[in-house]
N, C-alpha and C. Protein backbone atom coordinates (compact mmCIF):
# COMPACT_ATOMS: atom_id res chain seq x y z
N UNK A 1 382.44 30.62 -104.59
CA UNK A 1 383.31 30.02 -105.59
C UNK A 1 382.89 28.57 -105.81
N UNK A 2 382.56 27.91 -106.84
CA UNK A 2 382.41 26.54 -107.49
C UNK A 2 383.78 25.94 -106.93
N UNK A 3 383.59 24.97 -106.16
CA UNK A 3 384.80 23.62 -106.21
C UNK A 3 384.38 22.35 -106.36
N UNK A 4 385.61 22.46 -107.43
CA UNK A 4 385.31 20.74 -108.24
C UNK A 4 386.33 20.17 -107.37
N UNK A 5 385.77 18.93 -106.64
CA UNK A 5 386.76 17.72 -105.86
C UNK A 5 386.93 16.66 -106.68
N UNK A 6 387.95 15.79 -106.73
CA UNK A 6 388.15 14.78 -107.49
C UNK A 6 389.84 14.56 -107.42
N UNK A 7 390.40 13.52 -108.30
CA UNK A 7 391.21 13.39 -108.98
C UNK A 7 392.13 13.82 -110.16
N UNK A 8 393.08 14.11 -109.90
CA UNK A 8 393.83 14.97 -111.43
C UNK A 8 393.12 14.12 -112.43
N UNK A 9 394.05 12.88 -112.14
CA UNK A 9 394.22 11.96 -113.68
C UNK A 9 392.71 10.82 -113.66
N UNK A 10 391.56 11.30 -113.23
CA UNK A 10 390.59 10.46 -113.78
C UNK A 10 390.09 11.23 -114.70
N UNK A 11 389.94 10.98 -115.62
CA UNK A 11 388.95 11.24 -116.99
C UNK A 11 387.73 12.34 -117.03
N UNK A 12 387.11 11.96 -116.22
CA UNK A 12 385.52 12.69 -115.87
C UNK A 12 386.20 13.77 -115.08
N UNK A 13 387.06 13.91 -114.35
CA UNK A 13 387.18 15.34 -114.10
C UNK A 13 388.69 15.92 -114.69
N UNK A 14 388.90 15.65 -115.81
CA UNK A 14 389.65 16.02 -116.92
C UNK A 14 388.62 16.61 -117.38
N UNK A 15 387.58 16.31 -117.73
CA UNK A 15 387.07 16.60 -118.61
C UNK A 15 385.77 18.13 -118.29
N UNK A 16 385.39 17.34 -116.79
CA UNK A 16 384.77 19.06 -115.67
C UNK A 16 385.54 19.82 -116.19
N UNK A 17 386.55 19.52 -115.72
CA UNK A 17 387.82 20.99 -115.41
C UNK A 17 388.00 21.48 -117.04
N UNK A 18 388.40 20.85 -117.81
CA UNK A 18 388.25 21.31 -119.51
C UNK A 18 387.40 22.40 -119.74
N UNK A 19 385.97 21.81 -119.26
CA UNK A 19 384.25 22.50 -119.30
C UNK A 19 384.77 23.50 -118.81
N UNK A 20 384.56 23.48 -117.73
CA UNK A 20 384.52 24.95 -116.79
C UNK A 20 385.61 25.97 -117.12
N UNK A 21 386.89 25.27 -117.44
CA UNK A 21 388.04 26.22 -118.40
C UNK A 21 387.34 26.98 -119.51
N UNK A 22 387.11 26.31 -120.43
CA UNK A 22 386.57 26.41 -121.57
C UNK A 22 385.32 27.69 -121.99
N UNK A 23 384.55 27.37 -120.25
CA UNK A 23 383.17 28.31 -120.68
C UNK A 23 383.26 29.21 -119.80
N UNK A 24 384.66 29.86 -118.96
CA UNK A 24 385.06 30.79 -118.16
C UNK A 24 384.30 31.15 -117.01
N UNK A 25 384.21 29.52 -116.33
CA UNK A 25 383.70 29.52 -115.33
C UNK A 25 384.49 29.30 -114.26
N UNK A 26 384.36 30.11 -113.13
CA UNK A 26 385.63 30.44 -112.31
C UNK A 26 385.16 29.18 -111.04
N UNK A 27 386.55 28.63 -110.85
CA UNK A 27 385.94 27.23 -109.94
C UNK A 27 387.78 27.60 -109.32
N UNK A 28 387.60 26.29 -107.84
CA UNK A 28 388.64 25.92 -107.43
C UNK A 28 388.91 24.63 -107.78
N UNK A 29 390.01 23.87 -107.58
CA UNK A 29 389.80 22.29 -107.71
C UNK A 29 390.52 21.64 -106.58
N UNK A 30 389.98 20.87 -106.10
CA UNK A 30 390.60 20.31 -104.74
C UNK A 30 390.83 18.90 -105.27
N UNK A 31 392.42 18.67 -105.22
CA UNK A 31 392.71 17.47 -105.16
C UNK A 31 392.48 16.43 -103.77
N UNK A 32 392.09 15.61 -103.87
CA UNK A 32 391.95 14.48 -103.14
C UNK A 32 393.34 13.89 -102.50
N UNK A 33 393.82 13.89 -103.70
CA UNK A 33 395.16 12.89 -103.63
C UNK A 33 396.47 13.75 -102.60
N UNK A 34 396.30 15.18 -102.75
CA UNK A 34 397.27 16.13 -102.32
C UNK A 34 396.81 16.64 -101.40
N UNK A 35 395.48 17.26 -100.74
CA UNK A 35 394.65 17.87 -100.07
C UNK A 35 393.38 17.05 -99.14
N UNK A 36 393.29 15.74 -99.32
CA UNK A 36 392.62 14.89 -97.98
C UNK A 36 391.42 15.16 -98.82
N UNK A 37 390.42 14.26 -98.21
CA UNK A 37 389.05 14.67 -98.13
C UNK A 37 388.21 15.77 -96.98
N UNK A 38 387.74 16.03 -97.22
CA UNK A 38 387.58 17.16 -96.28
C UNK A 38 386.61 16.85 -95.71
N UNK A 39 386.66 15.84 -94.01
CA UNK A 39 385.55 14.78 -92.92
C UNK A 39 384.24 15.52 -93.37
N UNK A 40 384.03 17.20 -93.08
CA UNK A 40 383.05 17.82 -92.86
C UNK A 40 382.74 18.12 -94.35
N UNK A 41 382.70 18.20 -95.26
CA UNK A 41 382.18 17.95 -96.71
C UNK A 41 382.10 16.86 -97.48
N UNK A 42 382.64 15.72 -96.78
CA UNK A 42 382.23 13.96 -96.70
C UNK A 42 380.80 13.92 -96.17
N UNK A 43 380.56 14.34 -95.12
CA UNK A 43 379.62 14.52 -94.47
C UNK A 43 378.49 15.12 -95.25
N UNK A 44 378.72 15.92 -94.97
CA UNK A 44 377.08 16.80 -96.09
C UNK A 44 377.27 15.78 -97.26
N UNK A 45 377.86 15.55 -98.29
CA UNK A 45 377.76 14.95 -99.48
C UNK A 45 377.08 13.32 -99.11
N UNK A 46 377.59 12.71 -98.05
CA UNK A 46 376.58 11.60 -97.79
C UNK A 46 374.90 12.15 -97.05
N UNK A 47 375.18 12.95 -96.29
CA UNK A 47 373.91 13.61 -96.07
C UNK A 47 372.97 13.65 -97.30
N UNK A 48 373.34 14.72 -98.14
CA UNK A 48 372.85 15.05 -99.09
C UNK A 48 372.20 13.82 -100.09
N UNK A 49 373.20 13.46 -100.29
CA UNK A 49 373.43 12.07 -101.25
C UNK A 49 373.34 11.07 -101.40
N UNK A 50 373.20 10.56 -100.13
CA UNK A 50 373.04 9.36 -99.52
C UNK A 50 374.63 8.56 -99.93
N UNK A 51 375.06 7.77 -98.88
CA UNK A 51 376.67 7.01 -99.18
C UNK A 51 376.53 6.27 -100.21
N UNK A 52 375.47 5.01 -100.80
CA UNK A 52 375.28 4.95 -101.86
C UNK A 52 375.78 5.63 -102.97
N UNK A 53 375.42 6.94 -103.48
CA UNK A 53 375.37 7.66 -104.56
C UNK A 53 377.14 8.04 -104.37
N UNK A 54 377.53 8.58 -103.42
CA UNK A 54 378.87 9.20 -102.96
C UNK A 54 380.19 8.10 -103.41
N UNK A 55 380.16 6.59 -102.83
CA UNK A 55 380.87 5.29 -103.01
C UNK A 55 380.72 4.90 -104.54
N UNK A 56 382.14 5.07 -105.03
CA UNK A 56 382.29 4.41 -106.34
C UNK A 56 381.98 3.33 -106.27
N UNK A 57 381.33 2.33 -106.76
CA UNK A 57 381.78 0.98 -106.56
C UNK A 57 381.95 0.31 -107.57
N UNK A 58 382.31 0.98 -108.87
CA UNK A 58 382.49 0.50 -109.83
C UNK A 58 384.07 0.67 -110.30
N UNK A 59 384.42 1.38 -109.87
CA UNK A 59 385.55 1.85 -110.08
C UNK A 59 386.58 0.90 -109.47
N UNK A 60 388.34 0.72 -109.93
CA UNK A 60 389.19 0.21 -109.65
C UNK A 60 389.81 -0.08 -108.44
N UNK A 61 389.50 0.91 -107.60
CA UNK A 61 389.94 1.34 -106.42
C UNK A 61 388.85 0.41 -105.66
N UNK A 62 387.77 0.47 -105.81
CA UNK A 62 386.98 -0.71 -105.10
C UNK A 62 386.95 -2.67 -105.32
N UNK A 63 386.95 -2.07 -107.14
CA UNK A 63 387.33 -3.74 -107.22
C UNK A 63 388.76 -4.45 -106.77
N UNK A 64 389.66 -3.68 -106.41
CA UNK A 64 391.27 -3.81 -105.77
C UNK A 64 390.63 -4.25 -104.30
N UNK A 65 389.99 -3.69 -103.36
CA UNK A 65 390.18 -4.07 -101.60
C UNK A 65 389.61 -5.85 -101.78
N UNK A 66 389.89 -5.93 -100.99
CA UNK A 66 389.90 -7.51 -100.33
C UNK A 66 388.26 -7.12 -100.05
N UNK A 67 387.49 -8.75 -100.30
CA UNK A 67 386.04 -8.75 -99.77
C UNK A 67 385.92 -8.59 -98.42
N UNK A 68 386.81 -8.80 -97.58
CA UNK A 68 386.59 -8.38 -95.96
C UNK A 68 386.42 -6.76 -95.93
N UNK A 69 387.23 -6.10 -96.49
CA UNK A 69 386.83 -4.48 -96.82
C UNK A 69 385.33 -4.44 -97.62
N UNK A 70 385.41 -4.37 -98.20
CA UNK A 70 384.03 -4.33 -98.93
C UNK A 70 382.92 -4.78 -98.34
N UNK A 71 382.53 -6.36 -97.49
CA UNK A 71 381.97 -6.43 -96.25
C UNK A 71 381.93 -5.78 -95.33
N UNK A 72 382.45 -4.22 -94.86
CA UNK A 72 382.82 -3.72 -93.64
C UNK A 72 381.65 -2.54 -94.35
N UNK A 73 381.16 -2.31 -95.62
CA UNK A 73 380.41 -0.68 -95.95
C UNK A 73 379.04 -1.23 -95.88
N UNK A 74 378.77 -1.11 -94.67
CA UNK A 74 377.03 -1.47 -94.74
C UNK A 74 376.39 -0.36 -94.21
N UNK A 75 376.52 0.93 -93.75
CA UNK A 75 375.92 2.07 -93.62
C UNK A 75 376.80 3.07 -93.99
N UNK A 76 376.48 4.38 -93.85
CA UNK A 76 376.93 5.72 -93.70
C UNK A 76 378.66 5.99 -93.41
N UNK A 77 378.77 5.27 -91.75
CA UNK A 77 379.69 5.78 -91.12
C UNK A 77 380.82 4.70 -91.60
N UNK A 78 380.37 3.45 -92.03
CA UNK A 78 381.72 2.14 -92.48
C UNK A 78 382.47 3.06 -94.44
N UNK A 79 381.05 3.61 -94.63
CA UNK A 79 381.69 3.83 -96.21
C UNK A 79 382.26 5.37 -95.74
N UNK A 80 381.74 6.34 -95.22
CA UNK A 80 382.60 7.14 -94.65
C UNK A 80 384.03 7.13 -94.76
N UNK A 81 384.40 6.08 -93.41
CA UNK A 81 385.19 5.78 -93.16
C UNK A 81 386.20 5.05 -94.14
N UNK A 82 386.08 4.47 -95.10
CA UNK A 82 386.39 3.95 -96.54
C UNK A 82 387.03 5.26 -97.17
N UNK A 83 385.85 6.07 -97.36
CA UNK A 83 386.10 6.77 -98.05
C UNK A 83 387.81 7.73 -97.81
N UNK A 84 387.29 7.92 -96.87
CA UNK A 84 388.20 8.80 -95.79
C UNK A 84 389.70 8.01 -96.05
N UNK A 85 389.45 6.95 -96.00
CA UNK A 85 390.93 6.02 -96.36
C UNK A 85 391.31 6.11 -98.10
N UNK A 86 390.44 5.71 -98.23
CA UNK A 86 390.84 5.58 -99.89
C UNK A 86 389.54 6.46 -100.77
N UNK A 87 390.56 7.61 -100.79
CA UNK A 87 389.82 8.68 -101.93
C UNK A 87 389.12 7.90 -103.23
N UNK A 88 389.65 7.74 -103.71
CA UNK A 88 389.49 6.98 -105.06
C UNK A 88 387.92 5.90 -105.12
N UNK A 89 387.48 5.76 -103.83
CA UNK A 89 386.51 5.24 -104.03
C UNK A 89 385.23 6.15 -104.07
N UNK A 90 385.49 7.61 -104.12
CA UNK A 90 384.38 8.55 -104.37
C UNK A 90 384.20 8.94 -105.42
N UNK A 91 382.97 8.85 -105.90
CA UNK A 91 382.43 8.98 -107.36
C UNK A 91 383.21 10.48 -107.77
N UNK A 92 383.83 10.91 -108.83
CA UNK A 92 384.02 12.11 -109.02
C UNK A 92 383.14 12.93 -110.28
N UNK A 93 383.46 13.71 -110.70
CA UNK A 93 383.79 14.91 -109.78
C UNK A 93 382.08 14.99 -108.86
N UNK A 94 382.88 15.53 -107.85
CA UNK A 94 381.42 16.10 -107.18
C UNK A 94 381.73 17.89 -107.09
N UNK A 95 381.03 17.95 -107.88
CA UNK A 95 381.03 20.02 -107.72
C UNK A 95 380.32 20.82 -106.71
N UNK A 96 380.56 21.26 -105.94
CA UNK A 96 380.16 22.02 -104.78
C UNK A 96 379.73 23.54 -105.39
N UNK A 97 378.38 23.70 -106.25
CA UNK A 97 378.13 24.80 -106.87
C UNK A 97 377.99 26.35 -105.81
N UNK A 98 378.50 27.48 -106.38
CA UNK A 98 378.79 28.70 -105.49
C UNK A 98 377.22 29.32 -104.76
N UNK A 99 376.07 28.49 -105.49
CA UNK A 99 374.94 29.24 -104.72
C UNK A 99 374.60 28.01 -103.87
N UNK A 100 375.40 27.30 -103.38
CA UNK A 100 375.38 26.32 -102.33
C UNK A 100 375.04 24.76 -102.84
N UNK A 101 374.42 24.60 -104.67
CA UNK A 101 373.59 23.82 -104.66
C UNK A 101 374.65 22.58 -104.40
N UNK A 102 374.91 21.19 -104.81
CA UNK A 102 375.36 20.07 -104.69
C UNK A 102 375.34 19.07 -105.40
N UNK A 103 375.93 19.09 -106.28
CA UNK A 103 375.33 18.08 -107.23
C UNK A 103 376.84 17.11 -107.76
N UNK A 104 376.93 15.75 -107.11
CA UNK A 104 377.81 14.55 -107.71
C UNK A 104 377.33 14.37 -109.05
N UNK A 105 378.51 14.85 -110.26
CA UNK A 105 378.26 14.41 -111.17
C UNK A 105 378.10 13.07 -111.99
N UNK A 106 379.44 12.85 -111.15
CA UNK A 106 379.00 11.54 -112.07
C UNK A 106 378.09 10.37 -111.87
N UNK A 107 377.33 10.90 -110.53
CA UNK A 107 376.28 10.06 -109.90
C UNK A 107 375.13 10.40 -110.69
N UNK A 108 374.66 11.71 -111.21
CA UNK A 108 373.88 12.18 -111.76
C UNK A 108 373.59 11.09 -113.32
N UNK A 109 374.91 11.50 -114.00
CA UNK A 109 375.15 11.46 -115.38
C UNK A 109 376.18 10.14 -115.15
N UNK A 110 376.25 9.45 -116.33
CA UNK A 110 377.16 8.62 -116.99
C UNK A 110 378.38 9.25 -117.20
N UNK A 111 379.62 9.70 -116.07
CA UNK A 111 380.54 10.32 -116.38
C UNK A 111 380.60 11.78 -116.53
N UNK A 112 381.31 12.86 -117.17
CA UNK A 112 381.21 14.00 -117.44
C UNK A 112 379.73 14.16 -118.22
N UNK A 113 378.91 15.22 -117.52
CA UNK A 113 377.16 15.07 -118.82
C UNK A 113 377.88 17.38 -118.96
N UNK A 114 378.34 17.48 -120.09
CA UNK A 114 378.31 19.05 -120.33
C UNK A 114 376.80 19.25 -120.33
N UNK A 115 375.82 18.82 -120.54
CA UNK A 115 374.08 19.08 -120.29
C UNK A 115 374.10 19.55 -119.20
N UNK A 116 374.20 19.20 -118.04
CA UNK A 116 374.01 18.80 -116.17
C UNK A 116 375.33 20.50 -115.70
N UNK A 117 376.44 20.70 -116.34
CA UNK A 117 377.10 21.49 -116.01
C UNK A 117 376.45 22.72 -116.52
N UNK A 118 376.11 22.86 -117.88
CA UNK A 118 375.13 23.76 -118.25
C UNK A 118 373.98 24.56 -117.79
N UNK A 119 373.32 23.28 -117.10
CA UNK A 119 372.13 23.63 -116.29
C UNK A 119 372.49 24.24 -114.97
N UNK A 120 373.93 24.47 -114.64
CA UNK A 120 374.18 25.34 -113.41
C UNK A 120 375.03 26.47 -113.44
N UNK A 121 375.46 27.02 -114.63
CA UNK A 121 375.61 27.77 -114.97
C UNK A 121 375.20 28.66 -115.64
């Protein structure tokens, strides 16, 4: 099964979830906000991804912490650990495709790319 992780009310995965509605593609969606991050699929996705790619840092939720927070993400296990606290600082959506592949969208693409969803379906 495809699961899209993210946020209800951010935009870019308003807009996944639309897609995948739309082109009757059968997915789960795991809220963040209601359902945790899940340590051991934090994990692979910085594996995979490197924490870089995974850490919003553009986003609201990052420009909000105090620079002593933001001084504390200098590897893997500090943004991890970030993450793990405050959802909102993970790039969304990240889709966990059903033949295992992995692909953070909006790390990929500028936001929702329907091109990039296409190409995995």
């Amino acid at each position: 099964m495809n699961i899209l992780y993210g946020i209800p009310n951010c935009d870019s995965v308003k807009r996944a979830r639309a897609w995948l509605i739309e082109h009757g593609v059968a997915h789960q969606f795991h809220d963040f906000k209601k359902l945790g991050v899940p340590a051991d699929k934090l994990q692979r996705w910085i594996k995979e991804l490197g924490w870089e790619r995974v850490l919003n840092r553009s986003g609201t939720t990052w420009r909000q912490l105090d620079e002593a927070a933001k001084a504390l993400v200098v590897d893997a296990p500090s943004a991890a650990a970030l993450m793990q606290a405050h959802a909102s600082v993970i790039k969304r959506p990240i889709v966990e495709w059903a033949d295992g592949q992995l692909t953070a969208l909006s790390v990929l693409t500028v936001g929702f790319s329907p091109a990039l969803f296409a190409e995995r379906v």
